[in-house]
C-alpha atoms as a PDB file:
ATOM      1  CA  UNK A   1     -21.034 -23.940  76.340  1.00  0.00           C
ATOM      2  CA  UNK A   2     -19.829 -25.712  73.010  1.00  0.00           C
ATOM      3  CA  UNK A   3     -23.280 -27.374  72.123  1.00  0.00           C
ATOM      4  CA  UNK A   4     -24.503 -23.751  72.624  1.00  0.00           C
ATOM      5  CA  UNK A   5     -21.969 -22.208  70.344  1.00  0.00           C
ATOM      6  CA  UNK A   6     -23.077 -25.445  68.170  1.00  0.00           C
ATOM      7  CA  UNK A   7     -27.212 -24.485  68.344  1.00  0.00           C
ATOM      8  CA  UNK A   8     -26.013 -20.426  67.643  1.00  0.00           C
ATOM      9  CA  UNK A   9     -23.992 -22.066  64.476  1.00  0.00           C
ATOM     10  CA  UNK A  10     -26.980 -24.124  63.120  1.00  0.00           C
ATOM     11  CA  UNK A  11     -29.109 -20.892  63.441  1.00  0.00           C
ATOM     12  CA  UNK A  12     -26.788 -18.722  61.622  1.00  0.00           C
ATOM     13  CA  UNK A  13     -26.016 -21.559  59.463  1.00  0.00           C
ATOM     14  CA  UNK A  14     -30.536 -21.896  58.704  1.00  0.00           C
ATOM     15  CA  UNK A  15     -31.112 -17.847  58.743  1.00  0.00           C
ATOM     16  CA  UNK A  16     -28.252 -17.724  55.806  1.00  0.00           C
ATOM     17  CA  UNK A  17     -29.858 -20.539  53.722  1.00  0.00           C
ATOM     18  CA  UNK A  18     -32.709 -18.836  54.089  1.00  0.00           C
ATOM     19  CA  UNK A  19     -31.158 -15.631  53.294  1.00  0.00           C
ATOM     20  CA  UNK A  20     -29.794 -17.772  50.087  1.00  0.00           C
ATOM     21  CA  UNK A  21     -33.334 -18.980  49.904  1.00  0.00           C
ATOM     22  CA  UNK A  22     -34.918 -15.337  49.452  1.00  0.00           C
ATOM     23  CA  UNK A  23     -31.675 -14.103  47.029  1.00  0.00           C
ATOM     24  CA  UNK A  24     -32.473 -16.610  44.302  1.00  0.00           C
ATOM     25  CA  UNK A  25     -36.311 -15.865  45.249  1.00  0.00           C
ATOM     26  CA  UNK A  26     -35.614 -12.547  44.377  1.00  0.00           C
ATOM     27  CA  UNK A  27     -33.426 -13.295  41.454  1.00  0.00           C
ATOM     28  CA  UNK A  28     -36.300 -15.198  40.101  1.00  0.00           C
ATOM     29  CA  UNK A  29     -38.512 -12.745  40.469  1.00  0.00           C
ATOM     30  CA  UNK A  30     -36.520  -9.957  38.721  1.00  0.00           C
ATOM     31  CA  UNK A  31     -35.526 -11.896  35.868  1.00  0.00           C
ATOM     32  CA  UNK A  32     -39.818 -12.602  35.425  1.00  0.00           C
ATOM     33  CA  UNK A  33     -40.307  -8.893  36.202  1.00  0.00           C
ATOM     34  CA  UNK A  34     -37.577  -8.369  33.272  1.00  0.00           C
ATOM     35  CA  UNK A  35     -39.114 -10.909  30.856  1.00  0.00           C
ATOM     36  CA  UNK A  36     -42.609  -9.523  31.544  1.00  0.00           C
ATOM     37  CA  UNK A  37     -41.408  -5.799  30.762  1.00  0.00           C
ATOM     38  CA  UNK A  38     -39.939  -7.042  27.614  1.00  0.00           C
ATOM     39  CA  UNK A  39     -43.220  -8.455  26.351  1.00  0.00           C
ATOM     40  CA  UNK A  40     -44.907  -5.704  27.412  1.00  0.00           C
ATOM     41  CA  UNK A  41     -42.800  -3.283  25.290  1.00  0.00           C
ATOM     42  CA  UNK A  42     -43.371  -6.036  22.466  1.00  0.00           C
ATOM     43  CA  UNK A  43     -47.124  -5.590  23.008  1.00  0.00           C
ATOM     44  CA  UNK A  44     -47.185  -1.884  23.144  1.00  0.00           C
ATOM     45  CA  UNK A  45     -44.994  -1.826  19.994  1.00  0.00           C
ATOM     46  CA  UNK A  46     -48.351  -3.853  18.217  1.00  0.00           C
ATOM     47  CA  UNK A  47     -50.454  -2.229  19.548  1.00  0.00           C
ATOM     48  CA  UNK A  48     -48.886   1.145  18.041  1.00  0.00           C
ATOM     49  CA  UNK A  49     -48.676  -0.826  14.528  1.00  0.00           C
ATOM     50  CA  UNK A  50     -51.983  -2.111  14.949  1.00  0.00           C
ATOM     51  CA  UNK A  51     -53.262   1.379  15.707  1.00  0.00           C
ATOM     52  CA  UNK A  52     -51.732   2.884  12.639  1.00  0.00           C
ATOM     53  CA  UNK A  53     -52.851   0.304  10.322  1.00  0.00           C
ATOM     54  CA  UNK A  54     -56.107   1.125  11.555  1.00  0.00           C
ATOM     55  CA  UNK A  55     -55.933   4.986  11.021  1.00  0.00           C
ATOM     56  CA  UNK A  56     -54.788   3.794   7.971  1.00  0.00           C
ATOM     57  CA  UNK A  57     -57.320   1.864   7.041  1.00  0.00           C
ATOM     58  CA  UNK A  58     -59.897   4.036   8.032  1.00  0.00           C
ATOM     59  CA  UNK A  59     -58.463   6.680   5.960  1.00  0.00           C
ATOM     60  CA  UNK A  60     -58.056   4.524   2.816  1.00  0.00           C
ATOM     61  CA  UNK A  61     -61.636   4.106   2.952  1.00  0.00           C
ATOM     62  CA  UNK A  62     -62.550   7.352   3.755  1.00  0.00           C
ATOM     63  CA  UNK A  63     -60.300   8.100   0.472  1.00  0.00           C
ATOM     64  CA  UNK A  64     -61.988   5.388  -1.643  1.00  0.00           C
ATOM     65  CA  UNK A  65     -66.192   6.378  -0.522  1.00  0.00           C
ATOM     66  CA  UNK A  66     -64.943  10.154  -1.234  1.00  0.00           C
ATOM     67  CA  UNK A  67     -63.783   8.784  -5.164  1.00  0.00           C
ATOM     68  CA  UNK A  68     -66.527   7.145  -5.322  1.00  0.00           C
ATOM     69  CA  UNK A  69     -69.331   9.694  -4.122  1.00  0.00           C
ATOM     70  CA  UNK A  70     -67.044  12.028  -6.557  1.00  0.00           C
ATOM     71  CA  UNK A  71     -67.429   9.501  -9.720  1.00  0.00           C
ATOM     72  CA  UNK A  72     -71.315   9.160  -8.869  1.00  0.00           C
ATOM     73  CA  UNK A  73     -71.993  13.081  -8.991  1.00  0.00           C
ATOM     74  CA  UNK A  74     -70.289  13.267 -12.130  1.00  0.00           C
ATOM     75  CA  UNK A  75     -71.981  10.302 -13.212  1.00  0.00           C
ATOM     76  CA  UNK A  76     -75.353  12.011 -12.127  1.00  0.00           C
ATOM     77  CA  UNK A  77     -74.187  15.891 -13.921  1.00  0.00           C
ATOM     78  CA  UNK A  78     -73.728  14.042 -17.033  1.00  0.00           C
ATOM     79  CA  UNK A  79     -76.753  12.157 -17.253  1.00  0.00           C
ATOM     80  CA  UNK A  80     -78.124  15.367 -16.109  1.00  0.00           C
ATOM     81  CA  UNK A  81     -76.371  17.540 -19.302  1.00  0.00           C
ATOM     82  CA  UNK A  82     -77.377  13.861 -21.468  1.00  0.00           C
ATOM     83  CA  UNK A  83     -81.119  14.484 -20.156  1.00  0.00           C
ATOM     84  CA  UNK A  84     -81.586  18.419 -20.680  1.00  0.00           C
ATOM     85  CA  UNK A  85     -79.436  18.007 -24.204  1.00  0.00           C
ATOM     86  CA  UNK A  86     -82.301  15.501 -25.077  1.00  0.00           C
ATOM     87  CA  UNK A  87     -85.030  17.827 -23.932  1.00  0.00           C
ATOM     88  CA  UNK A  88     -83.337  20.593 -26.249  1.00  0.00           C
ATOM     89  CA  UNK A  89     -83.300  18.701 -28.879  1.00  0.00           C
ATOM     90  CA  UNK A  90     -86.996  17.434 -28.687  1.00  0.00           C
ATOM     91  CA  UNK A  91     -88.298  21.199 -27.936  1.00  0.00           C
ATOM     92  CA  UNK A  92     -86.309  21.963 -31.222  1.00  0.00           C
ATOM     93  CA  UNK A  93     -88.227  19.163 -33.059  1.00  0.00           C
ATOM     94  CA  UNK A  94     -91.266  19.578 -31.652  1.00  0.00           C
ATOM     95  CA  UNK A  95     -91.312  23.804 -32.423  1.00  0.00           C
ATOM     96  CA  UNK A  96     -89.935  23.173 -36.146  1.00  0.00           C
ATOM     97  CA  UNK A  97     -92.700  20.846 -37.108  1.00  0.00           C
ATOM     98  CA  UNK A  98     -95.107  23.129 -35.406  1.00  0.00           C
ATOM     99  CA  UNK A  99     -93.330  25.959 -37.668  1.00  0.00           C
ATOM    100  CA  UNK A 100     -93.008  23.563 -40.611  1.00  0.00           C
ATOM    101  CA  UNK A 101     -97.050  22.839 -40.638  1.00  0.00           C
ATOM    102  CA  UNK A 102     -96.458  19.445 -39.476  1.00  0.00           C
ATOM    103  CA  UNK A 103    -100.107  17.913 -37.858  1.00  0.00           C
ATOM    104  CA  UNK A 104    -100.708  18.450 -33.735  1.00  0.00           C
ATOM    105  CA  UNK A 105    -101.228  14.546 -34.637  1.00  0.00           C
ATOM    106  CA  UNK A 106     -97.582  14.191 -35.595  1.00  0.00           C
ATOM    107  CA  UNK A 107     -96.676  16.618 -32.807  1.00  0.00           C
ATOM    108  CA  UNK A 108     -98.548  14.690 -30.128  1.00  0.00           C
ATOM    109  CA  UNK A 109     -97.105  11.146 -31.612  1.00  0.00           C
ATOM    110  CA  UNK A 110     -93.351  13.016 -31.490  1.00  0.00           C
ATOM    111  CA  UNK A 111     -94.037  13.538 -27.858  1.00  0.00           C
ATOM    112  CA  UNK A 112     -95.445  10.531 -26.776  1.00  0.00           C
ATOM    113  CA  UNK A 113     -92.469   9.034 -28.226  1.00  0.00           C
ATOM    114  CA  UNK A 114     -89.845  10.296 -26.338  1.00  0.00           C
END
């Protein structure tokens, strides 16, 4: 009867370190579980800065092509008002020397001129 008590003791006595065993286990594994959340909240919190830099981004350029498609128009309108001023100015020339008697020569050479 006592080495029976004795073999009951040794299994009680294994079955709690291996209770002990699977606590620490478990311990382990929560404080990894733990760790791993925290770097995942780190990585989300990137990825939310890295996503607004990019809308950022991608609005700054938007921004910049619109200025500059802006600045080439109004490039274009006054190269446009530069263009029909000089046209004005050479239908002016060209009808006062045709009023003034001036040659067709000279009126042909004004033309092929400009």
């Amino acid at each position: 009867s006592d080495r029976r008590i004795k073999a009951l003791e040794k299994a009680v006595e294994s079955q709690l370190d291996k209770v002990d065993d699977l606590e620490e286990e478990l311990r382990r594994a929560n404080e990894e579980i733990f760790d791993l959340e925290g770097k995942l909240g780190g990585m989300e919190e990137v990825l939310a800065q890295s996503s607004a830099i990019e809308t950022t981004a991608l609005q700054k350029e938007k921004d910049f092509r619109e200025k500059r498609e802006e600045r080439m128009e109004r490039r274009l309108e006054e190269r446009e008002r530069e263009l029909e001023e000089r046209e004005r100015k050479l239908r002016d020339e060209r009808n006062n020397m045709i009023h003034n008697g001036d040659s067709q020569r000279n009126v042909e050479q004004l033309e092929l001129d400009n």
